[in-house]
N, C-alpha and C. Protein backbone atom coordinates (compact mmCIF):
# COMPACT_ATOMS: atom_id res chain seq x y z
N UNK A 1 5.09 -20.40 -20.50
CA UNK A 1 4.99 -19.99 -21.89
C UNK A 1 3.79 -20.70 -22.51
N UNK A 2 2.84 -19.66 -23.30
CA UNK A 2 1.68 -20.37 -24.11
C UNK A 2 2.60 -20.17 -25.59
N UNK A 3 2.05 -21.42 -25.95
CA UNK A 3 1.68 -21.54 -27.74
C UNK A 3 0.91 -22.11 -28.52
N UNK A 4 0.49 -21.02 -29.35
CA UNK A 4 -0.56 -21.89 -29.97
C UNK A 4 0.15 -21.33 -31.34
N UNK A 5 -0.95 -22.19 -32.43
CA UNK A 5 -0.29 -22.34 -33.75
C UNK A 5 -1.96 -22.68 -34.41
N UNK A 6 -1.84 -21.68 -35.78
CA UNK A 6 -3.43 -21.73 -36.40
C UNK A 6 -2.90 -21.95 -37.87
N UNK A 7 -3.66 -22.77 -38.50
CA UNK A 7 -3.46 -22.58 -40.16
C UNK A 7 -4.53 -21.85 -40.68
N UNK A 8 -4.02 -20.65 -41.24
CA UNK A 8 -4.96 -19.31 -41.95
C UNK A 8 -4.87 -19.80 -42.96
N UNK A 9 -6.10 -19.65 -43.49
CA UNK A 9 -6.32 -19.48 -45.38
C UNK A 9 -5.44 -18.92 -46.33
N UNK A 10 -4.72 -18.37 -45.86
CA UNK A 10 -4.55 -16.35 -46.56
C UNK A 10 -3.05 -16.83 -46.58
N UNK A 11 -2.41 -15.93 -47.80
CA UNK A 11 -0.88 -15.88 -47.69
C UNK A 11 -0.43 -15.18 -46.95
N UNK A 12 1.25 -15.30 -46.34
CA UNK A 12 2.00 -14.81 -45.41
C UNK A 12 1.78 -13.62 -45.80
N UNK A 13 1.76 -12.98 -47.09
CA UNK A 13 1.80 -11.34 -47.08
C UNK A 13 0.34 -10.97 -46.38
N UNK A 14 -0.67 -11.14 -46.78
CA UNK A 14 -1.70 -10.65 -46.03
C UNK A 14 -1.99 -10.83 -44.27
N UNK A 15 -1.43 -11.76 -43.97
CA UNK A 15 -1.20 -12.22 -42.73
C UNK A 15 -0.52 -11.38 -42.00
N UNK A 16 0.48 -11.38 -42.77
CA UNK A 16 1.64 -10.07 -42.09
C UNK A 16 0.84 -8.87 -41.86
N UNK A 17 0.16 -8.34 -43.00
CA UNK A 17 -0.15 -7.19 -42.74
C UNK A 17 -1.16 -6.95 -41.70
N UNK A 18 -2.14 -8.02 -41.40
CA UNK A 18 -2.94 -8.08 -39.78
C UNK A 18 -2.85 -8.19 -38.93
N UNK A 19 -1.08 -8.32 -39.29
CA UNK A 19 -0.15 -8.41 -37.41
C UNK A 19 0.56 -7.20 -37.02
N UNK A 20 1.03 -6.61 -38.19
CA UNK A 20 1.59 -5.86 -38.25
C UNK A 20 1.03 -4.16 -38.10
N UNK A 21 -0.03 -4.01 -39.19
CA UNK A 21 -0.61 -2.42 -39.43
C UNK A 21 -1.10 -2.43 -38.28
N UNK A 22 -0.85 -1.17 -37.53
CA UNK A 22 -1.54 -1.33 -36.01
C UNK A 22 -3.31 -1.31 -36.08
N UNK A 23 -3.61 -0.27 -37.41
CA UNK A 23 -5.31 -0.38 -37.83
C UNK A 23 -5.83 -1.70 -37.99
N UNK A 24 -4.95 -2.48 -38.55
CA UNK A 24 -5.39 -3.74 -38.87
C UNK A 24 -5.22 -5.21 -37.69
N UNK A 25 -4.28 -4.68 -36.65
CA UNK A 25 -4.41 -5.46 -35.40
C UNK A 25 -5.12 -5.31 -34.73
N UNK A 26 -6.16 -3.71 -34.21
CA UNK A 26 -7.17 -3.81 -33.31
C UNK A 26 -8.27 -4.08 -33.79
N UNK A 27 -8.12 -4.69 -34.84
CA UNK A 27 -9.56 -5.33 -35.40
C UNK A 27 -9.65 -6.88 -35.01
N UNK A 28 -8.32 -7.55 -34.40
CA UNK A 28 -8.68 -9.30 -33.87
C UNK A 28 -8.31 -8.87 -32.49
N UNK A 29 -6.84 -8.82 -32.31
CA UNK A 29 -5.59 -8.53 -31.03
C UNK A 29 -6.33 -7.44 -29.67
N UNK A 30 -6.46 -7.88 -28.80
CA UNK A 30 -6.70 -7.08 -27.99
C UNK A 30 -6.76 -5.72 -28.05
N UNK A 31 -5.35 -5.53 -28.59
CA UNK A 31 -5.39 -3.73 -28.48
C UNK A 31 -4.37 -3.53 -29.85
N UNK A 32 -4.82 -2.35 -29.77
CA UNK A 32 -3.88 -1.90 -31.33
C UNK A 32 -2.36 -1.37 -30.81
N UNK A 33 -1.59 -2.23 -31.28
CA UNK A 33 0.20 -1.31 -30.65
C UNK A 33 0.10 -0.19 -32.08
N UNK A 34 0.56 1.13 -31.10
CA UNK A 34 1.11 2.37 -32.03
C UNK A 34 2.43 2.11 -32.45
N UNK A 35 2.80 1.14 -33.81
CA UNK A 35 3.83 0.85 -33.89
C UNK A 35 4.68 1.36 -35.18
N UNK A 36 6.10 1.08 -35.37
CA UNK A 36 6.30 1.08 -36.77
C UNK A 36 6.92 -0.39 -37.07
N UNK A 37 6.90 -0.89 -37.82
CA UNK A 37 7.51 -2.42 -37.58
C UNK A 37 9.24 -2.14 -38.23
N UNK A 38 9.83 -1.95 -36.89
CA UNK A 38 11.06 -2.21 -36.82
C UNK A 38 11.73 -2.82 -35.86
N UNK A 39 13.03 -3.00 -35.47
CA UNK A 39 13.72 -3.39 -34.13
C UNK A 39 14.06 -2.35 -33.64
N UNK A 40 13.51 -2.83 -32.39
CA UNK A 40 14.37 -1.25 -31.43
C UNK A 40 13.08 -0.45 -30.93
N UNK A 41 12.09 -0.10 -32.09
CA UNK A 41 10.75 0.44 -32.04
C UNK A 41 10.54 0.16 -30.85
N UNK A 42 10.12 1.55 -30.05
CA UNK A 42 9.16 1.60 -28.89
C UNK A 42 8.18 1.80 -29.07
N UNK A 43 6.75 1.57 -28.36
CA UNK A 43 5.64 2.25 -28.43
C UNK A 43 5.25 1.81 -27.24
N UNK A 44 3.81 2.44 -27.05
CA UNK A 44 3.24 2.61 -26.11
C UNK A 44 1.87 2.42 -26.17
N UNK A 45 0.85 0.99 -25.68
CA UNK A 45 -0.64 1.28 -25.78
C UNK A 45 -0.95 1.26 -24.29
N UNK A 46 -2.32 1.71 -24.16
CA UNK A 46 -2.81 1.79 -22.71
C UNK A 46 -1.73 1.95 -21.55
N UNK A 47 -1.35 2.91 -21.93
CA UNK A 47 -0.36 3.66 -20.78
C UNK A 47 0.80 2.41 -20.23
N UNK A 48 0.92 1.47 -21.41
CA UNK A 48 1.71 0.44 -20.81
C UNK A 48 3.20 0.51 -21.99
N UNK A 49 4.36 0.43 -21.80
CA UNK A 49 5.50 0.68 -22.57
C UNK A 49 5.46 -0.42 -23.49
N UNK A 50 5.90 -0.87 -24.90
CA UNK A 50 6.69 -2.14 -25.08
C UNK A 50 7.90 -1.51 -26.39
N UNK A 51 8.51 -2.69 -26.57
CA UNK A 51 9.68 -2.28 -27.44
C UNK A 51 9.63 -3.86 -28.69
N UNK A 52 10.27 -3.54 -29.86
CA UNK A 52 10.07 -4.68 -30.86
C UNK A 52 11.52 -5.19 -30.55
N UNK A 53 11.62 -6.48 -30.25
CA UNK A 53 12.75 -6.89 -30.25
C UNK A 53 13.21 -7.66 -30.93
N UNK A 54 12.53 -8.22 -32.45
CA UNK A 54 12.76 -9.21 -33.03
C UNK A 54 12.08 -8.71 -34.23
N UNK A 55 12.31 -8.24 -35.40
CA UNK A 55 11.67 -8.46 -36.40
C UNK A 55 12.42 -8.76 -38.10
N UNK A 56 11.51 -9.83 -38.59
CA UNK A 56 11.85 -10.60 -39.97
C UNK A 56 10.83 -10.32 -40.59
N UNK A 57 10.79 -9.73 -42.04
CA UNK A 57 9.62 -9.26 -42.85
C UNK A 57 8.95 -9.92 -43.15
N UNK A 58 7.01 -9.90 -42.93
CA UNK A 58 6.93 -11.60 -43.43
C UNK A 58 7.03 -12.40 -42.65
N UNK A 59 7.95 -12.93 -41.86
CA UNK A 59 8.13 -13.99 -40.66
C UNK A 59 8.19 -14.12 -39.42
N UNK A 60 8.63 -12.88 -39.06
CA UNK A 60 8.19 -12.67 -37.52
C UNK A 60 8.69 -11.54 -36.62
N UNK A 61 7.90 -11.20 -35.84
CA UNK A 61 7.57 -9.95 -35.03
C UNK A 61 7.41 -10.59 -33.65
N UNK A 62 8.92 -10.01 -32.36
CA UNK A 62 8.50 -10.03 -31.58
C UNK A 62 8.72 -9.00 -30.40
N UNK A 63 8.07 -8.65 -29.50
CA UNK A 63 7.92 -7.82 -28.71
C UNK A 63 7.85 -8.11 -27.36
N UNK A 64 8.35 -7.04 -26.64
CA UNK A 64 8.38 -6.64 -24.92
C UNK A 64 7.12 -5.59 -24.85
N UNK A 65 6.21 -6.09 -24.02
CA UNK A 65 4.94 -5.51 -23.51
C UNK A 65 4.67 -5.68 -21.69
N UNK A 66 4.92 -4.71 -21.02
CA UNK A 66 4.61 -4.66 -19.79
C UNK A 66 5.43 -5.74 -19.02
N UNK A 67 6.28 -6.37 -19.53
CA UNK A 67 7.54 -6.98 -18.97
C UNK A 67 7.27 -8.27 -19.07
N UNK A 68 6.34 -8.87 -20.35
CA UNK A 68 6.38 -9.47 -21.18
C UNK A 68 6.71 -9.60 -22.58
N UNK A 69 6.64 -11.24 -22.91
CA UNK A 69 7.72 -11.35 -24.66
C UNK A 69 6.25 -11.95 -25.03
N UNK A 70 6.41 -11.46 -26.66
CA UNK A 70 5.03 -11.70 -27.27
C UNK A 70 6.10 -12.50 -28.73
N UNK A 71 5.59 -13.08 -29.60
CA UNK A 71 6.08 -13.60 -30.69
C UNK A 71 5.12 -14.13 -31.54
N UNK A 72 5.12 -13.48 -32.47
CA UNK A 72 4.50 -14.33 -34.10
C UNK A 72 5.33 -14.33 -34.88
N UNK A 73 5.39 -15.48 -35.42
CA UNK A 73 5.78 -16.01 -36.63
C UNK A 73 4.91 -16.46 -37.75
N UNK A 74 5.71 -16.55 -38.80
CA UNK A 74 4.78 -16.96 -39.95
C UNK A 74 5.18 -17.23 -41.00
N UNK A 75 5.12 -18.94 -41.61
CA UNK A 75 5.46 -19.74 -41.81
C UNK A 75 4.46 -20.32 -43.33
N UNK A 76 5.04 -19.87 -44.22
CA UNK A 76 3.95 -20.31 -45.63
C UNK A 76 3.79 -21.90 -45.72
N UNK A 77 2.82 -22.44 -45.80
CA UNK A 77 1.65 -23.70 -45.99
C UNK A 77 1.22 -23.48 -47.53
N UNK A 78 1.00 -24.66 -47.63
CA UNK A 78 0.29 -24.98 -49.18
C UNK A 78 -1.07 -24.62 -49.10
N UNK A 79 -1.83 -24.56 -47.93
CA UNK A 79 -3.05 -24.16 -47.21
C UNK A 79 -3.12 -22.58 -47.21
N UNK A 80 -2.01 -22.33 -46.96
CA UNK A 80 -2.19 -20.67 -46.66
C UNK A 80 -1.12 -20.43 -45.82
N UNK A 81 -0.83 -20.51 -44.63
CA UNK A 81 -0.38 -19.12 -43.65
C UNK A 81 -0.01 -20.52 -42.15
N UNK A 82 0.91 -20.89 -41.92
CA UNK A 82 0.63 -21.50 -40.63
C UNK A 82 1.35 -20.06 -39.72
N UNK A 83 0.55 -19.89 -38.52
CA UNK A 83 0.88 -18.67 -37.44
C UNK A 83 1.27 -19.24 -36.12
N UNK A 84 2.17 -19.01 -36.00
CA UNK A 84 2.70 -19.60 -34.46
C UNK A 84 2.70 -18.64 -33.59
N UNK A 85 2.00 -18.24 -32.75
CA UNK A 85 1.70 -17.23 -31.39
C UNK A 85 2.54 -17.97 -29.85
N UNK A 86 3.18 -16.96 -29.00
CA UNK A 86 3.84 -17.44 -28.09
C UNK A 86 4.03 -16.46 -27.15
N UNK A 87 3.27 -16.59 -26.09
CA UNK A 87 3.14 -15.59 -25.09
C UNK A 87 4.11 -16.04 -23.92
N UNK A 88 4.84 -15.27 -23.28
CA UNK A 88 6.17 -15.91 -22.12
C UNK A 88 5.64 -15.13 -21.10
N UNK A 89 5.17 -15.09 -19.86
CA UNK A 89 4.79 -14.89 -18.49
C UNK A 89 5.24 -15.30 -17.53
N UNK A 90 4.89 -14.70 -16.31
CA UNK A 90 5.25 -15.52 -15.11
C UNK A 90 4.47 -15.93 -14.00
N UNK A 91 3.00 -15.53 -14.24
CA UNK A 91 1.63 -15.52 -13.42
C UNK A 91 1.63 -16.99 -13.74
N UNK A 92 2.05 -18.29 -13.52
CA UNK A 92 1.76 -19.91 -13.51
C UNK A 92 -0.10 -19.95 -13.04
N UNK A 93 -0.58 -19.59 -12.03
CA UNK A 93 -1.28 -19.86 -11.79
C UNK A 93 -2.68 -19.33 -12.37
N UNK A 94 -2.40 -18.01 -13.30
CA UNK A 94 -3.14 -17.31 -14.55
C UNK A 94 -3.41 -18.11 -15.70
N UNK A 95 -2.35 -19.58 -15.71
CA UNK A 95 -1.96 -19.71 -17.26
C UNK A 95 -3.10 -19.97 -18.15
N UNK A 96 -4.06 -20.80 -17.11
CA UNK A 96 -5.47 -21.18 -17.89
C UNK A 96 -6.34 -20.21 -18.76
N UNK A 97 -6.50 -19.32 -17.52
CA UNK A 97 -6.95 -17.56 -18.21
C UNK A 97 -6.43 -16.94 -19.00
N UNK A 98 -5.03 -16.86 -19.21
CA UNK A 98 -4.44 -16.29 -20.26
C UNK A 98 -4.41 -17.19 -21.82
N UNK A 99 -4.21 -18.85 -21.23
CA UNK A 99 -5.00 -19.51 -22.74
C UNK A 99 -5.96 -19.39 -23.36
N UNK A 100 -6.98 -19.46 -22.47
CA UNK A 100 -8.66 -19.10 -22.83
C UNK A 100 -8.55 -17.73 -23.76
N UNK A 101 -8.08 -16.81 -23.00
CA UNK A 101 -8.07 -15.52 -23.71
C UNK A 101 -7.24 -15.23 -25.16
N UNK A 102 -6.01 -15.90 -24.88
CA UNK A 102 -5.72 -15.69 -26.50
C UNK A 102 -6.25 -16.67 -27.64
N UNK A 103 -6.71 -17.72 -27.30
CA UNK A 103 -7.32 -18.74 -27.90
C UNK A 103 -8.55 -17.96 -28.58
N UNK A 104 -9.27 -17.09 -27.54
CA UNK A 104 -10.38 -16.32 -28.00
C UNK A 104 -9.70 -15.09 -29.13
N UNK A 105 -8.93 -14.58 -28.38
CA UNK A 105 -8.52 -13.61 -29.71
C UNK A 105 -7.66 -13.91 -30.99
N UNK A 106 -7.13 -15.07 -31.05
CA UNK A 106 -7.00 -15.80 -31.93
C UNK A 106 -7.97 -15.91 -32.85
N UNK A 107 -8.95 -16.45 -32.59
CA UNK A 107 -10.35 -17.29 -33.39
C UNK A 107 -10.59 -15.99 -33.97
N UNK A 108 -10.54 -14.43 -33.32
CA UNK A 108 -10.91 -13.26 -34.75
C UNK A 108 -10.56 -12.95 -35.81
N UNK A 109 -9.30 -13.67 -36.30
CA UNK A 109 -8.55 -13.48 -36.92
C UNK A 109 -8.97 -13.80 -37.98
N UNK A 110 -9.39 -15.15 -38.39
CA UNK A 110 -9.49 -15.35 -39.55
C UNK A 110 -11.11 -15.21 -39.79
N UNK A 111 -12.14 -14.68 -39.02
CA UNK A 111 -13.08 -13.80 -39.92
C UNK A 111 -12.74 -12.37 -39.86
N UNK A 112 -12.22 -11.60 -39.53
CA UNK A 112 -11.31 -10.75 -39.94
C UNK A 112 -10.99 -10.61 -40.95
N UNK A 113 -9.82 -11.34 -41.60
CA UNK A 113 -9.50 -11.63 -43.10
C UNK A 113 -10.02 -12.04 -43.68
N UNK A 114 -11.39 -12.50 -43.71
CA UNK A 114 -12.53 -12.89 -44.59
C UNK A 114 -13.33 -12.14 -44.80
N UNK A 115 -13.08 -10.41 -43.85
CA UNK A 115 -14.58 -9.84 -44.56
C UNK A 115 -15.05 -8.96 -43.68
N UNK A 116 -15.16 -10.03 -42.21
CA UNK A 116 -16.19 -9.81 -41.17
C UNK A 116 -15.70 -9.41 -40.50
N UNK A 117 -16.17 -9.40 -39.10
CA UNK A 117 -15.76 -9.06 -37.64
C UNK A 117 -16.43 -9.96 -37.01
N UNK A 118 -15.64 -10.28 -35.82
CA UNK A 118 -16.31 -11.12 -34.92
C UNK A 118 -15.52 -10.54 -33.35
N UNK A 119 -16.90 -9.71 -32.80
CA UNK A 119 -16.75 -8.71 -31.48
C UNK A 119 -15.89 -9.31 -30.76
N UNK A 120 -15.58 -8.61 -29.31
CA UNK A 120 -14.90 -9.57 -28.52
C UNK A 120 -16.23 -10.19 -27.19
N UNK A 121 -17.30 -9.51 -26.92
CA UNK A 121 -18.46 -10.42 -27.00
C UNK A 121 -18.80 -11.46 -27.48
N UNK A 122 -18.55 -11.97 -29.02
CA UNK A 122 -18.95 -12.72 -29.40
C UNK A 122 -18.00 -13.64 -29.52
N UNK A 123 -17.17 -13.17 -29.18
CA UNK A 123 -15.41 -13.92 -29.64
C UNK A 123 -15.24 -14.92 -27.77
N UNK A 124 -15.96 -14.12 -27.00
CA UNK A 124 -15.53 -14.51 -25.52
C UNK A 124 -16.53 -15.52 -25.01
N UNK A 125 -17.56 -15.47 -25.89
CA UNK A 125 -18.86 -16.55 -25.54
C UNK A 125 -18.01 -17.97 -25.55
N UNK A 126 -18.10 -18.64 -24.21
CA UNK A 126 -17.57 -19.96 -23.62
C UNK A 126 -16.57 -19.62 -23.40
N UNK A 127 -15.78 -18.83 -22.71
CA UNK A 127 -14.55 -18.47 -22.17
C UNK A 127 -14.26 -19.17 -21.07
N UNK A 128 -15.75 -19.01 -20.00
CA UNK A 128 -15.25 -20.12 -18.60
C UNK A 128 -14.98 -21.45 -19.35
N UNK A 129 -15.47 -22.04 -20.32
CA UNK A 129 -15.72 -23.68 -20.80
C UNK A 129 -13.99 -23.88 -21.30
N UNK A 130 -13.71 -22.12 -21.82
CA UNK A 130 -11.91 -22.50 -22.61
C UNK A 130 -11.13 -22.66 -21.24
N UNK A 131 -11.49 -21.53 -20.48
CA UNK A 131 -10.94 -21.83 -19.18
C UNK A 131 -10.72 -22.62 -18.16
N UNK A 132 -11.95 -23.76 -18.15
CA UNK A 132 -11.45 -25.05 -17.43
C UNK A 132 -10.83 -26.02 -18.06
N UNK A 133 -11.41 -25.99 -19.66
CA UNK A 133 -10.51 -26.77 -20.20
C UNK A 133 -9.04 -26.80 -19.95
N UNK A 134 -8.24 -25.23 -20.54
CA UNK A 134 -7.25 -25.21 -20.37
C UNK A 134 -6.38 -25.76 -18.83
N UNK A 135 -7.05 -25.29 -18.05
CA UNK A 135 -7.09 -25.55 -16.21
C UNK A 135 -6.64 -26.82 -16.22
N UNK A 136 -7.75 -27.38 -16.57
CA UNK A 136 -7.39 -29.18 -16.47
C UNK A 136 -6.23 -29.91 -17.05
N UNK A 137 -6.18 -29.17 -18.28
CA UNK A 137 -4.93 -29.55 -19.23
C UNK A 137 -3.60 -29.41 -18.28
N UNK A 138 -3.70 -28.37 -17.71
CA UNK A 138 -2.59 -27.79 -17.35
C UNK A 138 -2.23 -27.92 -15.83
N UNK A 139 -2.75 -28.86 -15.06
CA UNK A 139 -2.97 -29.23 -13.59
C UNK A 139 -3.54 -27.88 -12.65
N UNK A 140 -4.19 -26.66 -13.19
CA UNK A 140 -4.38 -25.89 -12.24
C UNK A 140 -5.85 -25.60 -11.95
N UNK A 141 -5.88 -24.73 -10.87
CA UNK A 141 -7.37 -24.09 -10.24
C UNK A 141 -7.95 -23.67 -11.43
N UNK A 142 -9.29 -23.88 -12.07
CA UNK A 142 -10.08 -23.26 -12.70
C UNK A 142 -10.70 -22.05 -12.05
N UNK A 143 -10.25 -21.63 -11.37
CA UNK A 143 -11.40 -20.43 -10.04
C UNK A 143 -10.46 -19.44 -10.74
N UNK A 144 -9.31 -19.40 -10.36
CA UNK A 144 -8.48 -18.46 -10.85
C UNK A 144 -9.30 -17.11 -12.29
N UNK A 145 -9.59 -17.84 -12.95
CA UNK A 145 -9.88 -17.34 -14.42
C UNK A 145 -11.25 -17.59 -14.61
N UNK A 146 -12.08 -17.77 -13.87
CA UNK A 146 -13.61 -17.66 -13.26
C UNK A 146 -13.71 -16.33 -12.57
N UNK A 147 -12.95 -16.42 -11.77
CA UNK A 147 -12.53 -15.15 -10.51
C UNK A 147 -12.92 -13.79 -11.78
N UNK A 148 -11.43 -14.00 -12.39
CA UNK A 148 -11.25 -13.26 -13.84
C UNK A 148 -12.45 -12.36 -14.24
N UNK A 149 -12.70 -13.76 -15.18
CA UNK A 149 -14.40 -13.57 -15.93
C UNK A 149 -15.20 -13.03 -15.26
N UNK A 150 -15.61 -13.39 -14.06
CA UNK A 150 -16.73 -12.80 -13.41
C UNK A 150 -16.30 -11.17 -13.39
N UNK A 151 -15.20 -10.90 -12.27
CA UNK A 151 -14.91 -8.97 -12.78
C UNK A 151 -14.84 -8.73 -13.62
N UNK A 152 -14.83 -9.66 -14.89
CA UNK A 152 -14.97 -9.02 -16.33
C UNK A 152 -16.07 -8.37 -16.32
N UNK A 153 -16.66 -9.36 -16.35
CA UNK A 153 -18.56 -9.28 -16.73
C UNK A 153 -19.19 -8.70 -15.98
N UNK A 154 -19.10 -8.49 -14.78
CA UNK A 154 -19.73 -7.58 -13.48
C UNK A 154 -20.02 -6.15 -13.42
């Protein structure tokens, strides 16, 4: 299981709505889910199934995607917005690569809600550097998620 946790500027309502509106998730999130935000809700992106299995208005949304559990929460700060992200897998030896990567799609988020965009080009610049980091953190092969990157980029 990854987690990470970001303090956004922005109140929980606006927050919500960049997790939630599927227009407004494929602008940070990998891919846009065709969703409606309910429980039970199925949808379907890139020919892959998921279902909502958890949702609190405002506080949290979580989901089954390709036979994974996804979870955000969201948690009002005097700052703004604290977001708790929590990805559950079973690839152990991915885990580095899969940190790197949401760490990266994380970071769009909040120029996103400021205005901007920030590509996933520009969002992925030092990905091997997140990737060994994470590696090391985490006692595993950095090659793994090098391997990755490189068929990314190839």
């Amino acid at each position: 299981m990854l987690r990470f946790q970001r303090l956004v500027p922005y109140p929980v309502e606006r927050v919500w709505q960049a997790v939630i509106v599927p227009a407004e998730l494929e602008r940070w999130f990998p891919a846009a889910a065709n969703w409606k935000p309910e429980a039970g809700e199925l949808f379907e992106a890139g020919g892959q199934k998921g279902e909502i299995t958890e949702l609190v208005p405002l506080n949290i949304i979580a989901w089954t995607f390709a036979g994974e559990l996804y979870r955000i929460e969201l948690q009002a700060d005097t700052d703004g917005c604290l977001l708790t992200f929590t990805y559950t897998f079973d690839d152990r030896p991915a885990a580095a690569q899969w940190a790197a990567g949401w760490d990266t799609y994380l970071n769009r988020l909040e120029p996103y809600l400021a205005g901007g965009f920030l590509s996933e080009e520009e969002a992925h610049e030092g990905f091997v550097e997140r990737n060994d980091h994470y590696a090391e953190r985490f006692g595993l092969d950095p090659e793994v998620g090098r391997e990755f990157w490189r068929a990314r980029t190839s």
